[in-house]
PDB file of N, CA and C in Angstrom:
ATOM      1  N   UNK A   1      83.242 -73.082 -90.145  1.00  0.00           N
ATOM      2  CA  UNK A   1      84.679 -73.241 -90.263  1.00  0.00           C
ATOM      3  C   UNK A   1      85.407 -72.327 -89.273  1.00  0.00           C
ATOM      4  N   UNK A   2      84.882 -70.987 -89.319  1.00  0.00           N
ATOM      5  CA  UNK A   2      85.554 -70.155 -88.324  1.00  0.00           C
ATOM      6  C   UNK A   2      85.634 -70.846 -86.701  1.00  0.00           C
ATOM      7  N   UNK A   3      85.103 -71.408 -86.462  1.00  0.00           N
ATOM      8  CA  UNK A   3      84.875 -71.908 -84.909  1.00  0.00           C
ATOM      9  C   UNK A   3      85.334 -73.517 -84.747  1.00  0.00           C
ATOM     10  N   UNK A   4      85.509 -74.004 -85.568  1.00  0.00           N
ATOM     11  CA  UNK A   4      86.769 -74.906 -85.700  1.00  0.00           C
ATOM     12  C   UNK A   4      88.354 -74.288 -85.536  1.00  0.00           C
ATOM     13  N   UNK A   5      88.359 -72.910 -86.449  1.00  0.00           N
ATOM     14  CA  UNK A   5      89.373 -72.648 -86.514  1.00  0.00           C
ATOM     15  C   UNK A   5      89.904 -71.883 -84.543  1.00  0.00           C
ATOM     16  N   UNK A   6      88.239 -71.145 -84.024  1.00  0.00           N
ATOM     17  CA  UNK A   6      88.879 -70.461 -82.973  1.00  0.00           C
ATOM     18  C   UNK A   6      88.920 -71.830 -81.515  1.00  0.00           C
ATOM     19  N   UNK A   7      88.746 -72.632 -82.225  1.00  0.00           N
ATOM     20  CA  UNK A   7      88.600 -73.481 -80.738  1.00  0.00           C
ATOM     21  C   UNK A   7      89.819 -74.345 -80.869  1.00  0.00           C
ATOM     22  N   UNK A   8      90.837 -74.006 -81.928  1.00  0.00           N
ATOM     23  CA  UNK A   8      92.307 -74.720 -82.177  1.00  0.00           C
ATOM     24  C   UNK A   8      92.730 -73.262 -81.820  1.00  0.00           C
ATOM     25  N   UNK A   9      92.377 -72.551 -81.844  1.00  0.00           N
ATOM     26  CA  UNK A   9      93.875 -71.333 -81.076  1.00  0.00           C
ATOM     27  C   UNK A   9      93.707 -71.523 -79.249  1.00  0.00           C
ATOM     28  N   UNK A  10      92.156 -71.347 -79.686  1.00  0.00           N
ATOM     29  CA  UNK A  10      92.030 -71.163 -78.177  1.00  0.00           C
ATOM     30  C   UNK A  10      92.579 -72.396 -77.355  1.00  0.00           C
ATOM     31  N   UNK A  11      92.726 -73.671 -77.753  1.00  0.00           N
ATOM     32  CA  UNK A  11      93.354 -74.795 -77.048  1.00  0.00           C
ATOM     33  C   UNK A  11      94.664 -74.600 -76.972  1.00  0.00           C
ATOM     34  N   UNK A  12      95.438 -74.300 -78.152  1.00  0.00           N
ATOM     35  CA  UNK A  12      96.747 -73.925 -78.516  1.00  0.00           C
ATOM     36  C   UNK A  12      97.301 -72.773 -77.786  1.00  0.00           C
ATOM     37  N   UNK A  13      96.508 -71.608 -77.666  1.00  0.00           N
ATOM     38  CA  UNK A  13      96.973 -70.099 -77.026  1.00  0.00           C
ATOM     39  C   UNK A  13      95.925 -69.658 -75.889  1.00  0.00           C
ATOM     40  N   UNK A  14      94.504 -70.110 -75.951  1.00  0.00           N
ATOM     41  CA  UNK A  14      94.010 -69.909 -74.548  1.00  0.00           C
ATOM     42  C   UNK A  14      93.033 -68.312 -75.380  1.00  0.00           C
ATOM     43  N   UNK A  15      92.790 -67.583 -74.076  1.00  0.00           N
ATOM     44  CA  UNK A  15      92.122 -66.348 -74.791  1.00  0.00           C
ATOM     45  C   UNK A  15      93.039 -65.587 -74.836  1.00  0.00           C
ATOM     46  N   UNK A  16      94.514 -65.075 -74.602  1.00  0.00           N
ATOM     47  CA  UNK A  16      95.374 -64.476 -75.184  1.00  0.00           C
ATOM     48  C   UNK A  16      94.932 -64.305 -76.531  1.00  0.00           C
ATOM     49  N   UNK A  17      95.529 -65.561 -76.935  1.00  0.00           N
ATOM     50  CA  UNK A  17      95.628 -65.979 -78.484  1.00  0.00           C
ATOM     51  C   UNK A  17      95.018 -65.632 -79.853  1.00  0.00           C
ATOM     52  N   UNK A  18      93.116 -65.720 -78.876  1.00  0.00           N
ATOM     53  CA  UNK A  18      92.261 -65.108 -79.396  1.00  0.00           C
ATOM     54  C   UNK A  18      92.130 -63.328 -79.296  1.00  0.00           C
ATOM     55  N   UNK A  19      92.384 -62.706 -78.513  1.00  0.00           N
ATOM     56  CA  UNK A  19      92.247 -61.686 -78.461  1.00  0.00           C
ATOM     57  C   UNK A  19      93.656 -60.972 -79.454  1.00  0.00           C
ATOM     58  N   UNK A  20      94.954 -61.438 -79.137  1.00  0.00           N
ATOM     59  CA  UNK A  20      95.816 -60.830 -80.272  1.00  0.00           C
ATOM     60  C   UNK A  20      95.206 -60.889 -81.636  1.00  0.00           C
ATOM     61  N   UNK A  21      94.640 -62.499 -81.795  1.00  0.00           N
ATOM     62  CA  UNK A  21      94.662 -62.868 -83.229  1.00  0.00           C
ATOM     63  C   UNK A  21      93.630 -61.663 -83.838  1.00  0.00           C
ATOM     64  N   UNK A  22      92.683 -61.795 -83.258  1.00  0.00           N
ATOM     65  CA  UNK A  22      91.210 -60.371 -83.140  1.00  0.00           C
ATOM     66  C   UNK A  22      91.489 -59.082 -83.397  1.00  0.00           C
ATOM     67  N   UNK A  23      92.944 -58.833 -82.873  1.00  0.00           N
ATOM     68  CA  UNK A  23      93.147 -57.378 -82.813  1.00  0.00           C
ATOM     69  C   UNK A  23      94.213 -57.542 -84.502  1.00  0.00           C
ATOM     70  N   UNK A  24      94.986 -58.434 -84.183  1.00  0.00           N
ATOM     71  CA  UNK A  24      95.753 -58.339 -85.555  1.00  0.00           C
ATOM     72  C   UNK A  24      94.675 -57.972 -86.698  1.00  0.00           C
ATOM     73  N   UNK A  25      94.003 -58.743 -86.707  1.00  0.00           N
ATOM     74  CA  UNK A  25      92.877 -59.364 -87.855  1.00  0.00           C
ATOM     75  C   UNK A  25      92.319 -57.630 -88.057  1.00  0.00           C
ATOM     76  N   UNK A  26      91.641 -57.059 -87.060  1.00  0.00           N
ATOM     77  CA  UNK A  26      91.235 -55.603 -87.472  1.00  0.00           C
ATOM     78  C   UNK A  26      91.964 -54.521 -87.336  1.00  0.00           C
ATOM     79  N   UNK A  27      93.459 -54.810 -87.329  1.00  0.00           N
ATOM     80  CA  UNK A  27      94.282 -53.722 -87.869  1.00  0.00           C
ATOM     81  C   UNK A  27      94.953 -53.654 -88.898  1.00  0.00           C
ATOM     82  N   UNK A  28      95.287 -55.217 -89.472  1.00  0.00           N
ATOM     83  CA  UNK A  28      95.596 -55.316 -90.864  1.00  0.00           C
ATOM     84  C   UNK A  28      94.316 -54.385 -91.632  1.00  0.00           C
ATOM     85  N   UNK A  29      93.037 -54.689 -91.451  1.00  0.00           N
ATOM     86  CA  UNK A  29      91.991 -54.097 -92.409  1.00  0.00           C
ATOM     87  C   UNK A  29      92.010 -52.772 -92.092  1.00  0.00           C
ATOM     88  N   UNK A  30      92.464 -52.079 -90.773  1.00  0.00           N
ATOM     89  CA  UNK A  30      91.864 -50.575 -90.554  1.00  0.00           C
ATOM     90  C   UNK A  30      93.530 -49.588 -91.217  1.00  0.00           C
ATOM     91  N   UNK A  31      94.451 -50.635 -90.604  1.00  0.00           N
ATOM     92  CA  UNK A  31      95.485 -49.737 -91.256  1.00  0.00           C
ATOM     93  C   UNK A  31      96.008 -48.668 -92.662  1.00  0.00           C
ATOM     94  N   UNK A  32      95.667 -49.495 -93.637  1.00  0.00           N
ATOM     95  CA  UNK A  32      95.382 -49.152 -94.961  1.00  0.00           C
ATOM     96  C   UNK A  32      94.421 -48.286 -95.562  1.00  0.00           C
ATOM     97  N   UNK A  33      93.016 -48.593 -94.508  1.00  0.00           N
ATOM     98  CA  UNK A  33      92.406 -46.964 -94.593  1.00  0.00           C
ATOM     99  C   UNK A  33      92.542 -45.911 -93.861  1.00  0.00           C
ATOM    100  N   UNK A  34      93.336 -46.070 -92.639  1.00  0.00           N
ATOM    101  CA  UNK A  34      94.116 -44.884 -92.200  1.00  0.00           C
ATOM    102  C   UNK A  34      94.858 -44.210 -92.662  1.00  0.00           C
ATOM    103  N   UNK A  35      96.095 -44.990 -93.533  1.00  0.00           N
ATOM    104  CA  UNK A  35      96.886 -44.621 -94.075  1.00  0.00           C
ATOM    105  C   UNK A  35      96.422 -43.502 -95.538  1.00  0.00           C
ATOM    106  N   UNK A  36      95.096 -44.018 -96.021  1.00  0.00           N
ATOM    107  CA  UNK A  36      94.720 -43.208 -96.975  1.00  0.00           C
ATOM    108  C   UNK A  36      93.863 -42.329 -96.753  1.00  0.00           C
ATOM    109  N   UNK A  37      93.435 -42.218 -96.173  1.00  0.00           N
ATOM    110  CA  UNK A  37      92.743 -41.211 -95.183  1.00  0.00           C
ATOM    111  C   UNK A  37      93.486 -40.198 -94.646  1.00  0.00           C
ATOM    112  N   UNK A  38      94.742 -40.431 -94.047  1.00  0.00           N
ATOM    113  CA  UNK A  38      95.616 -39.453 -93.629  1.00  0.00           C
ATOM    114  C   UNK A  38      96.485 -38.815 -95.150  1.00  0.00           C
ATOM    115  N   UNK A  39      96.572 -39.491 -96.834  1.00  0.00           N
ATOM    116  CA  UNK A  39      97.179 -38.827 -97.399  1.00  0.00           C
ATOM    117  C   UNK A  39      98.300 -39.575 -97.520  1.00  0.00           C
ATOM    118  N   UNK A  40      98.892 -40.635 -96.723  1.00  0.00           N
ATOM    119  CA  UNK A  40     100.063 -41.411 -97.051  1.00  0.00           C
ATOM    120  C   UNK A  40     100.090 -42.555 -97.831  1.00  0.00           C
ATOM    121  N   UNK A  41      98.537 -42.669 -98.353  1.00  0.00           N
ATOM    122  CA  UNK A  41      98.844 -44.498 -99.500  1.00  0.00           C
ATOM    123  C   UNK A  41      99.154 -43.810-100.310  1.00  0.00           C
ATOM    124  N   UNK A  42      99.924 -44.421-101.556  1.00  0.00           N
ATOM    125  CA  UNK A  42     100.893 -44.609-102.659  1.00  0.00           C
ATOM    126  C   UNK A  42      99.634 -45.833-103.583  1.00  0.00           C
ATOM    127  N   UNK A  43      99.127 -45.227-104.545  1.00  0.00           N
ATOM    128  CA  UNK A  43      98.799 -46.430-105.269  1.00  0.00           C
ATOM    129  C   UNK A  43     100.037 -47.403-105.694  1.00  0.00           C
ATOM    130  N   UNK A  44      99.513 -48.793-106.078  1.00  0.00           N
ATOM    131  CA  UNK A  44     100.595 -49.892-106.430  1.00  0.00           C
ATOM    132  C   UNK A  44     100.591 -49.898-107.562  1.00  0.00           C
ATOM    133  N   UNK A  45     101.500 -49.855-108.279  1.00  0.00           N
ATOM    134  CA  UNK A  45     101.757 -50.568-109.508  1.00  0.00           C
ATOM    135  C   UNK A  45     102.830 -51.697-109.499  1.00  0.00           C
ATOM    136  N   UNK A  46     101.773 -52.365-110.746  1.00  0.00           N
ATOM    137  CA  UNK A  46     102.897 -53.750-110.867  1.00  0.00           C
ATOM    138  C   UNK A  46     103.711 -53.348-112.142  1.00  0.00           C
ATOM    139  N   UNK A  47     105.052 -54.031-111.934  1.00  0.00           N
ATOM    140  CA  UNK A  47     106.110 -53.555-112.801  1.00  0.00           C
ATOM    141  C   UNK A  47     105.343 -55.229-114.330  1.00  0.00           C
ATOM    142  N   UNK A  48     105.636 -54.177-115.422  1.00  0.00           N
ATOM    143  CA  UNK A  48     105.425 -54.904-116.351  1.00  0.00           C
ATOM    144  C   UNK A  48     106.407 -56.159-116.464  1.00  0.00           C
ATOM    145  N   UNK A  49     106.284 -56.996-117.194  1.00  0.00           N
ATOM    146  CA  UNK A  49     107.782 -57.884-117.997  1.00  0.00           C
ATOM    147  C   UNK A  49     109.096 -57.652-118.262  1.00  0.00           C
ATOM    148  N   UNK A  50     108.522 -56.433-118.920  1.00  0.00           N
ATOM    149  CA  UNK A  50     110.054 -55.438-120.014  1.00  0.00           C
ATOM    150  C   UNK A  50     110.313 -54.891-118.809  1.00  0.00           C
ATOM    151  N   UNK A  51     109.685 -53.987-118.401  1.00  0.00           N
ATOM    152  CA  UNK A  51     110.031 -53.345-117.232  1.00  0.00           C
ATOM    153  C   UNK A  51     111.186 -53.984-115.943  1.00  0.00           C
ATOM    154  N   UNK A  52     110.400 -54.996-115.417  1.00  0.00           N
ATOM    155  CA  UNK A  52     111.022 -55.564-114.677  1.00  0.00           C
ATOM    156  C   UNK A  52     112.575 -56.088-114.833  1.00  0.00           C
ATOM    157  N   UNK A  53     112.715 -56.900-116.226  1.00  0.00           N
ATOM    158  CA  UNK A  53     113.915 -57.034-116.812  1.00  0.00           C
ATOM    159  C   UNK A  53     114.987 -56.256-116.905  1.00  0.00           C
ATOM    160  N   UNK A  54     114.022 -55.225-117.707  1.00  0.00           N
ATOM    161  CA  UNK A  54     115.206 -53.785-117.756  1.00  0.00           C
ATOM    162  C   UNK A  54     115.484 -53.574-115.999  1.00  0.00           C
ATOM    163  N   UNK A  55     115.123 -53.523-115.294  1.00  0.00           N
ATOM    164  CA  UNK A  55     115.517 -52.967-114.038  1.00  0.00           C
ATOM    165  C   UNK A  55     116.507 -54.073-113.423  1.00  0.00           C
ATOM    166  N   UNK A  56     116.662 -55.749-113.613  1.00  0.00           N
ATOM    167  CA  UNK A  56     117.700 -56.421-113.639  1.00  0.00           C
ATOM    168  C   UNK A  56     118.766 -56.125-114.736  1.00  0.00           C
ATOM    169  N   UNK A  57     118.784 -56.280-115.573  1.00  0.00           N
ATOM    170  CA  UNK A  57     119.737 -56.397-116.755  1.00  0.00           C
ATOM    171  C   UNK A  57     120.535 -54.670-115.638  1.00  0.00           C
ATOM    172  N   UNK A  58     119.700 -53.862-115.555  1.00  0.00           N
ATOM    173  CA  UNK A  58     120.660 -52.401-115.407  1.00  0.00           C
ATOM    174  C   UNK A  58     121.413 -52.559-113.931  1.00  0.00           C
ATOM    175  N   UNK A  59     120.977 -53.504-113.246  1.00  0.00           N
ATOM    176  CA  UNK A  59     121.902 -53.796-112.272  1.00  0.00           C
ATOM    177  C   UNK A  59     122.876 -54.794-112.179  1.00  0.00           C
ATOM    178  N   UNK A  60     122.485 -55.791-112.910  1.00  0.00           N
ATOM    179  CA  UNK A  60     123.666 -56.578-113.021  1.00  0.00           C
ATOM    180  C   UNK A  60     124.690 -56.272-113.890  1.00  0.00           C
TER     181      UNK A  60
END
């Protein structure tokens, strides 16, 4: 599947295309462990139901 997919960029964008797409692709993944690595990730939390509500209702 992957080589279906790179032989439609590469027709579409050429090896540009491929090489951005390449670099995007392994900085989305490296970024996030940089970021925690250096001390700046924030774990996520998801806002509950109630939670979320209460935080509309108090602004509107």
């Amino acid at each position: 599947e992957e080589d279906t997919w790179r032989e439609a960029i590469f027709r579409r964008y050429g090896d540009i295309g491929i090489i951005e797409l390449s670099l995007a692709i392994a900085v989305s993944r490296m970024f996030p462990t940089l970021l925690h690595a250096m001390g700046y990730a924030a774990p996520c939390v998801l806002a509950t139901h109630r939670s979320a509500r209460g935080i509309a209702d108090r602004q509107g």
